[in-house]
Protein backbone atom coordinates (compact mmCIF):
# COMPACT_ATOMS: atom_id res chain seq x y z
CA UNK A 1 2.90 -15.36 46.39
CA UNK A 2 1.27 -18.73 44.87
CA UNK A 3 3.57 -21.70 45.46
CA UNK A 4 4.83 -22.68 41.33
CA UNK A 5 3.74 -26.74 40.92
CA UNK A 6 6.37 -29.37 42.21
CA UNK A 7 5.57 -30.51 38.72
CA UNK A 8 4.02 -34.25 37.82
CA UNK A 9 0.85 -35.97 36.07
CA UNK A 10 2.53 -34.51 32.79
CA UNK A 11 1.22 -37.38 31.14
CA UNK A 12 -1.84 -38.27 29.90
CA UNK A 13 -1.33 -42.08 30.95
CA UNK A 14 -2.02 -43.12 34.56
CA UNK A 15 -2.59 -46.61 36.15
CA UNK A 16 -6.02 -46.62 36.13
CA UNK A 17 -7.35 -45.73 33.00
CA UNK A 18 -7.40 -47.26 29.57
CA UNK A 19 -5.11 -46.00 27.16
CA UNK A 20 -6.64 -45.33 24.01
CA UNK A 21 -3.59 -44.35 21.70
CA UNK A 22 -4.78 -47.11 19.07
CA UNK A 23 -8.64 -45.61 18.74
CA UNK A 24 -7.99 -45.30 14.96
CA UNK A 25 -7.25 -49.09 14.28
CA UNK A 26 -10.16 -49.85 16.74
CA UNK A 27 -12.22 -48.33 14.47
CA UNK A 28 -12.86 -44.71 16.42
CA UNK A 29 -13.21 -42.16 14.19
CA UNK A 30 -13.66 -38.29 13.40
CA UNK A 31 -16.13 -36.59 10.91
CA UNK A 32 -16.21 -33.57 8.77
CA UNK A 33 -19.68 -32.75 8.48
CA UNK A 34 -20.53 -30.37 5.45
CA UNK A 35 -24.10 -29.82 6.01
CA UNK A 36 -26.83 -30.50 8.38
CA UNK A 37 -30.22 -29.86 7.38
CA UNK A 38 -33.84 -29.79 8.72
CA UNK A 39 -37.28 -29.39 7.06
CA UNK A 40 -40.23 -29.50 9.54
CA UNK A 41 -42.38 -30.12 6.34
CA UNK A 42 -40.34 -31.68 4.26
CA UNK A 43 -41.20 -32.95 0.46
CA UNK A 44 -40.25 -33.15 -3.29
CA UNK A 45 -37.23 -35.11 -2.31
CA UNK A 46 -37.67 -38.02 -5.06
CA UNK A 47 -34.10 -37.83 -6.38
CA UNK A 48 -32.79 -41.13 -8.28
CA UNK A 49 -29.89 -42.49 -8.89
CA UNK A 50 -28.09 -40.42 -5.93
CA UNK A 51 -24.03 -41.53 -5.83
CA UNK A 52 -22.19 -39.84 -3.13
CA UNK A 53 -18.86 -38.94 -2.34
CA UNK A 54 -20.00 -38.40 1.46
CA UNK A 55 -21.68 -39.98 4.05
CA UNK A 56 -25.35 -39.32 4.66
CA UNK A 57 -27.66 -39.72 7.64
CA UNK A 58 -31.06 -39.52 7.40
CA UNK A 59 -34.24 -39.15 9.77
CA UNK A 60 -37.48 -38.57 9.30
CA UNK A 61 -40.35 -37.59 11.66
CA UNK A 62 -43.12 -39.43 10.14
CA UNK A 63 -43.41 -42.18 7.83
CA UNK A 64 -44.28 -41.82 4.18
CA UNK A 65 -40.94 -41.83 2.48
CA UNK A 66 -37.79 -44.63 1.85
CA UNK A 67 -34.56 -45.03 0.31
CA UNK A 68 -34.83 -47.85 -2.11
CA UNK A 69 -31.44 -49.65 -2.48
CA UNK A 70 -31.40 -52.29 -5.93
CA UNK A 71 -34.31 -54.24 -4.99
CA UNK A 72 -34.86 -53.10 -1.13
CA UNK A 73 -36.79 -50.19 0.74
CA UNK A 74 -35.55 -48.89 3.50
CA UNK A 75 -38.63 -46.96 5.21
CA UNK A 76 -37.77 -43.93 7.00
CA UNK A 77 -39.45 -43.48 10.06
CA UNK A 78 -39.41 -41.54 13.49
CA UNK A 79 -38.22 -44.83 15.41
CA UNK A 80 -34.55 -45.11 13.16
CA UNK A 81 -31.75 -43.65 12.06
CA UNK A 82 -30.52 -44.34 8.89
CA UNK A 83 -26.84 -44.39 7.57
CA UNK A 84 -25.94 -44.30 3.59
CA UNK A 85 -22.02 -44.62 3.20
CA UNK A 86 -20.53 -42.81 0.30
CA UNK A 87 -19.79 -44.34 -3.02
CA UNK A 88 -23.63 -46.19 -2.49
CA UNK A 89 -26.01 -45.62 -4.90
CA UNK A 90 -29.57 -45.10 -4.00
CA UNK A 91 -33.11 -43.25 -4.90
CA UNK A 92 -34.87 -41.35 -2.44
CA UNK A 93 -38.61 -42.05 -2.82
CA UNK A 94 -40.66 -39.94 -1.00
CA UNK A 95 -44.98 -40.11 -1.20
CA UNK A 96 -45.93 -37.70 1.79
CA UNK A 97 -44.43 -34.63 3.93
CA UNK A 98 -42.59 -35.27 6.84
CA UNK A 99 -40.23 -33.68 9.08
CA UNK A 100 -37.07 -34.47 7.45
CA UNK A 101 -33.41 -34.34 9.10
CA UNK A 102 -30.15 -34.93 7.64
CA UNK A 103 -26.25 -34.83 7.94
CA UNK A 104 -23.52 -35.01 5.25
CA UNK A 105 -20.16 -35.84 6.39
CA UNK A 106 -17.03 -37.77 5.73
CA UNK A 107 -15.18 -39.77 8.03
CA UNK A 108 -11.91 -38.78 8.63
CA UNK A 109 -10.45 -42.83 8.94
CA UNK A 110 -12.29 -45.22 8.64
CA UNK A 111 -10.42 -48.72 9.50
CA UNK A 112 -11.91 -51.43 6.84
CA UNK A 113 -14.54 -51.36 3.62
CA UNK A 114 -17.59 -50.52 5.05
CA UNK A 115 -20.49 -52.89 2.89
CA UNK A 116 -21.86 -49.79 0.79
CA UNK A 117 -25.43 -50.78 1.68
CA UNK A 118 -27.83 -48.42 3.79
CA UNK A 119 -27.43 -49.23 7.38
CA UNK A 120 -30.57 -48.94 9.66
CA UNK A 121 -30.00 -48.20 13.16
CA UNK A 122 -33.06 -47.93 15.88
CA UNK A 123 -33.59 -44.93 17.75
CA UNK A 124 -32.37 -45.63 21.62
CA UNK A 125 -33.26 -42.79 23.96
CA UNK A 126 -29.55 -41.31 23.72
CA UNK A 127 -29.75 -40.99 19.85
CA UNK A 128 -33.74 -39.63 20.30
CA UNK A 129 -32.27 -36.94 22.88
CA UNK A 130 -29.59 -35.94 20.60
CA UNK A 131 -31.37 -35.86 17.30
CA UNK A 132 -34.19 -33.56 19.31
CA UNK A 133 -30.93 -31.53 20.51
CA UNK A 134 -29.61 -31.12 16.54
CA UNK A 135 -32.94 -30.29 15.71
CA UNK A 136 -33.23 -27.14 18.51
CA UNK A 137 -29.70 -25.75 17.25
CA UNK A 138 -30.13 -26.08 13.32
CA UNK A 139 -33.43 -24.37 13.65
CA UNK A 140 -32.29 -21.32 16.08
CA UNK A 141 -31.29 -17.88 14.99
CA UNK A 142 -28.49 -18.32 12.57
CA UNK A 143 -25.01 -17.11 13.76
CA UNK A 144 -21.40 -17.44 14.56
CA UNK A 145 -22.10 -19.32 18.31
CA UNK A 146 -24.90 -21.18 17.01
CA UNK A 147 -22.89 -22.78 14.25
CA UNK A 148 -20.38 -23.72 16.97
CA UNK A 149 -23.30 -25.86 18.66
CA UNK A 150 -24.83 -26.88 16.00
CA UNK A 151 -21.57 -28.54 14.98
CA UNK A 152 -21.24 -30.44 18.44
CA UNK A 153 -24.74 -31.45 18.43
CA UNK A 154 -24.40 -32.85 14.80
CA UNK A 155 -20.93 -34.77 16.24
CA UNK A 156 -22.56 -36.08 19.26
CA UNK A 157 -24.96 -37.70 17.35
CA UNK A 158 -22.85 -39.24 14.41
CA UNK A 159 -20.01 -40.92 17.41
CA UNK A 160 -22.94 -41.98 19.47
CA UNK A 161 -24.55 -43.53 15.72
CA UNK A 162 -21.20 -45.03 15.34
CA UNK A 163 -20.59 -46.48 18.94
CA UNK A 164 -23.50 -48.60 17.76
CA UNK A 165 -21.88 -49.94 14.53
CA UNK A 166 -19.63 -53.38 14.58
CA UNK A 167 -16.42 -51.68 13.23
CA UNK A 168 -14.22 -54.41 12.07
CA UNK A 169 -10.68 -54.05 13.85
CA UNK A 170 -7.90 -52.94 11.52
CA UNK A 171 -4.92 -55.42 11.23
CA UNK A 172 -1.77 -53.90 12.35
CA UNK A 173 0.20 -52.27 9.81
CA UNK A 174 3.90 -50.83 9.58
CA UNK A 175 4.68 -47.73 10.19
CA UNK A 176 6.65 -47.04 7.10
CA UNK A 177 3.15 -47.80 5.30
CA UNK A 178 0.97 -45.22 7.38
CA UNK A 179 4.09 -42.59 6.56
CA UNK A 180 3.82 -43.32 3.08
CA UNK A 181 -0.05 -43.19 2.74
CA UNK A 182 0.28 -40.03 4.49
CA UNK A 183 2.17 -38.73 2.18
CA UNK A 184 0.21 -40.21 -0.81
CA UNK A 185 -2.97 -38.31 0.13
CA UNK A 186 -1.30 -35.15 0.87
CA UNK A 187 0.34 -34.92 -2.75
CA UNK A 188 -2.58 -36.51 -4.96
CA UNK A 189 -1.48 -33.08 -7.49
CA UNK A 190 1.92 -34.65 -7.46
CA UNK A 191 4.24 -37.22 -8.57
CA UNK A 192 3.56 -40.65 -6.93
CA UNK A 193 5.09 -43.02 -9.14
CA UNK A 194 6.57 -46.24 -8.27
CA UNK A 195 10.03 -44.73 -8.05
CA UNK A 196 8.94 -41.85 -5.90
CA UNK A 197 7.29 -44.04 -3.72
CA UNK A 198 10.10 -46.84 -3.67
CA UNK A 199 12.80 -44.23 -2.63
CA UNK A 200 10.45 -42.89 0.02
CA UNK A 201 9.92 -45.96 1.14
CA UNK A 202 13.65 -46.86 1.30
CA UNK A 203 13.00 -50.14 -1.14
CA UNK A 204 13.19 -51.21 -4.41
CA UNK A 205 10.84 -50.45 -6.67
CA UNK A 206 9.81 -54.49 -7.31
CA UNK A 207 9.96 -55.15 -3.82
CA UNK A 208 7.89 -51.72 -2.55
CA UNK A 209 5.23 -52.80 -5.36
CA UNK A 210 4.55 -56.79 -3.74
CA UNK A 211 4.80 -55.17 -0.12
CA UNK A 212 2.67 -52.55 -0.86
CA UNK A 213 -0.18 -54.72 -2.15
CA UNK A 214 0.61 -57.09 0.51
CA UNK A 215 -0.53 -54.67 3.33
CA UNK A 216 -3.26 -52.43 1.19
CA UNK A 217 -4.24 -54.94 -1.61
CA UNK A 218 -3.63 -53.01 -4.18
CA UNK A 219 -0.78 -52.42 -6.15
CA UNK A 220 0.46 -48.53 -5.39
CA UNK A 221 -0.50 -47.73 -9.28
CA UNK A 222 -4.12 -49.11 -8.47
CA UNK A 223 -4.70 -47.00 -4.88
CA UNK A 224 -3.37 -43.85 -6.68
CA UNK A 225 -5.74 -44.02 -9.08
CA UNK A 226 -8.40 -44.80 -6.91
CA UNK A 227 -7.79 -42.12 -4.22
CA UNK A 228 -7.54 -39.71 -7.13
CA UNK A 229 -10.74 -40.33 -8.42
CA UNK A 230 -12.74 -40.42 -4.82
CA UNK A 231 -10.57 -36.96 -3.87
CA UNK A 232 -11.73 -35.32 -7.41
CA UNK A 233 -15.44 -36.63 -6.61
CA UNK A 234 -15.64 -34.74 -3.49
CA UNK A 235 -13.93 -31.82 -5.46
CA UNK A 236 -16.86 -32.24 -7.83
CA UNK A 237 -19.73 -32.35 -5.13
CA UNK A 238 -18.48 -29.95 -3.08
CA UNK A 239 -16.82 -27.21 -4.45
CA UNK A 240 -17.46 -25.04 -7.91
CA UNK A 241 -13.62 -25.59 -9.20
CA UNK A 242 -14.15 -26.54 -13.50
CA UNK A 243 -13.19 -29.62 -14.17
CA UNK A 244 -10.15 -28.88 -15.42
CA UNK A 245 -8.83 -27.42 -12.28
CA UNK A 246 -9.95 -30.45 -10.48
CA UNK A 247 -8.00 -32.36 -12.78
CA UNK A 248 -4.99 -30.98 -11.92
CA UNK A 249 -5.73 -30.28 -8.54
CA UNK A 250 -5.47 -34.25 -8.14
CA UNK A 251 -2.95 -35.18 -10.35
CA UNK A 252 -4.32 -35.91 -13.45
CA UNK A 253 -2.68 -34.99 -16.92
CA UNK A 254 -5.87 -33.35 -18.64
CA UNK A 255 -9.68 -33.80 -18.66
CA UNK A 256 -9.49 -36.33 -21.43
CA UNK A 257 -7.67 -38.63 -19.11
CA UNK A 258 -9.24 -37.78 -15.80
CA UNK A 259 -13.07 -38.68 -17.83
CA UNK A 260 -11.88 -42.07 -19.14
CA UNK A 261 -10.39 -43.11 -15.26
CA UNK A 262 -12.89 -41.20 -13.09
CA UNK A 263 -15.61 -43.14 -15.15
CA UNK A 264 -14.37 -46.14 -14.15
CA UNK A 265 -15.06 -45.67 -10.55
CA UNK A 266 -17.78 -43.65 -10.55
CA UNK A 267 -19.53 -45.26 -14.02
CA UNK A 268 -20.30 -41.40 -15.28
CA UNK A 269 -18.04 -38.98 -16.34
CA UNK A 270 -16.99 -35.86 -13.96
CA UNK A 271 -19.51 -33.56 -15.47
CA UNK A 272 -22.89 -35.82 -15.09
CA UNK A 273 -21.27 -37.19 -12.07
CA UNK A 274 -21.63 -32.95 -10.82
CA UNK A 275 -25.12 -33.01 -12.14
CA UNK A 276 -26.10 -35.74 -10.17
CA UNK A 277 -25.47 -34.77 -6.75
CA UNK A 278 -28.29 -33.77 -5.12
CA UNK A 279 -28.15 -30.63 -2.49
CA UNK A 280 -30.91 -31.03 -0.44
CA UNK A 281 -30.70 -34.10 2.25
């Protein structure tokens, strides 16, 4: 009969290693990645004016097309990666075929503004291995188990990408203020006043409003609005909800009011924001 454990090492923690409980205000982060995509021939992908509510990473096998950002190209070649934040606007310009490899995802925290410019990173051997690696399990036999590696693959390479990034390290913030953003983003549909906030705060409503905008920058009124609009523009881009139901889905009165805000953010309304979005990487 086995002996039962004398118990022990039921902690992660030990003396020797580094504790890593604080990844997400070091700037560590997990993805959901919607799509990855490959075309060994790829072309027609001259698309302008592209405004995302999603990541996108980008590589191409030969050269002969770019991403042109205001005034600047950024060529994209076998020897790069290249990373397009969301909320960026861009035109994909594209004069040749080329193998053609992309990812759209969404990073599940990210700890400061990232500059929402194209970011060009070169192509070490780990991030050629892995991109040959995402390449082998998009383009095998579709099914259950090969969706299952093609999703590690396609995370291998985006936290190996980002290990390569300078991530700005977030400033400490309260507790009470991660509980309450929580909450925020898991009831956009709902009421998120002031008041409601205040009480769930535990403040008053003048003194939640300054110390909210003291930690976020925003008043609460301000980042509701805002995380309504991003929320309803990856409704828009990703699912095939009207846009009525996305509307309501995040907490705005009607589509008359959801247009006038969501335009503000986005500079197009909801339904030529939807037109907009291109499928293909």
């Amino acid at each position: 009969m086995p002996r039962k454990p004398k118990g022990g090492y039921q902690s992660p923690f030990t003396r020797h290693g580094l504790r890593l409980g604080d990844a997400p205000r070091l700037g560590f982060t997990t993805f959901t990645i919607h799509e990855c995509g490959y075309l060994p021939h790829g072309s027609d992908w001259n698309h302008p004016a592209v405004l995302s509510p999603f990541w996108r990473l980008y590589r191409n096998g030969a050269s002969g097309c770019h991403v042109r950002f205001g005034k600047e190209n950024f060529p994209l070649q076998p020897d790069r990666l290249l990373l397009i934040p969301d909320a960026t606007p861009f035109d994909c310009v594209c004069e040749t075929r080329a193998p053609h490899l992309w990812l759209h995802f969404t990073p599940l925290q990210t700890t400061s503004a990232f500059p929402r410019r194209p970011i060009v990173l070169p192509l070490t051997p780990l991030l050629g291995a892995l991109v040959e690696s995402l390449i082998a399990a998009r383009t095998a036999a579709d099914s259950p188990l090969t969706r299952q590696h093609l999703y590690h693959h396609a995370a291998a390479l985006l936290h190996s990408a980002f290990a390569r990034l300078e991530i700005p390290i977030a400033p400490e913030a309260p507790e009470r203020l991660d509980q309450i953003l929580r909450f925020l983003h898991s009831q956009l549909a709902g009421d998120l006043s002031n008041a409601v906030l205040a009480r769930r705060a535990i403040m008053g409503e003048s003194v939640f409003i300054r110390w909210f905008k003291q930690h976020t920058g925003l008043t609460p009124a301000l980042y509701v609005q805002q995380a309504r609009a991003r929320h309803a523009a990856q409704l828009l881009a990703l699912t095939d909800r009207t846009i009525e139901q996305i509307a309501a889905d995040c907490g705005f009165p009607n589509r008359f009011y959801f247009t006038r805000v969501f335009r503000r953010h986005f500079t197009s309304g909801p339904a030529e924001y939807r037109r907009r979005q291109v499928r293909a990487g």
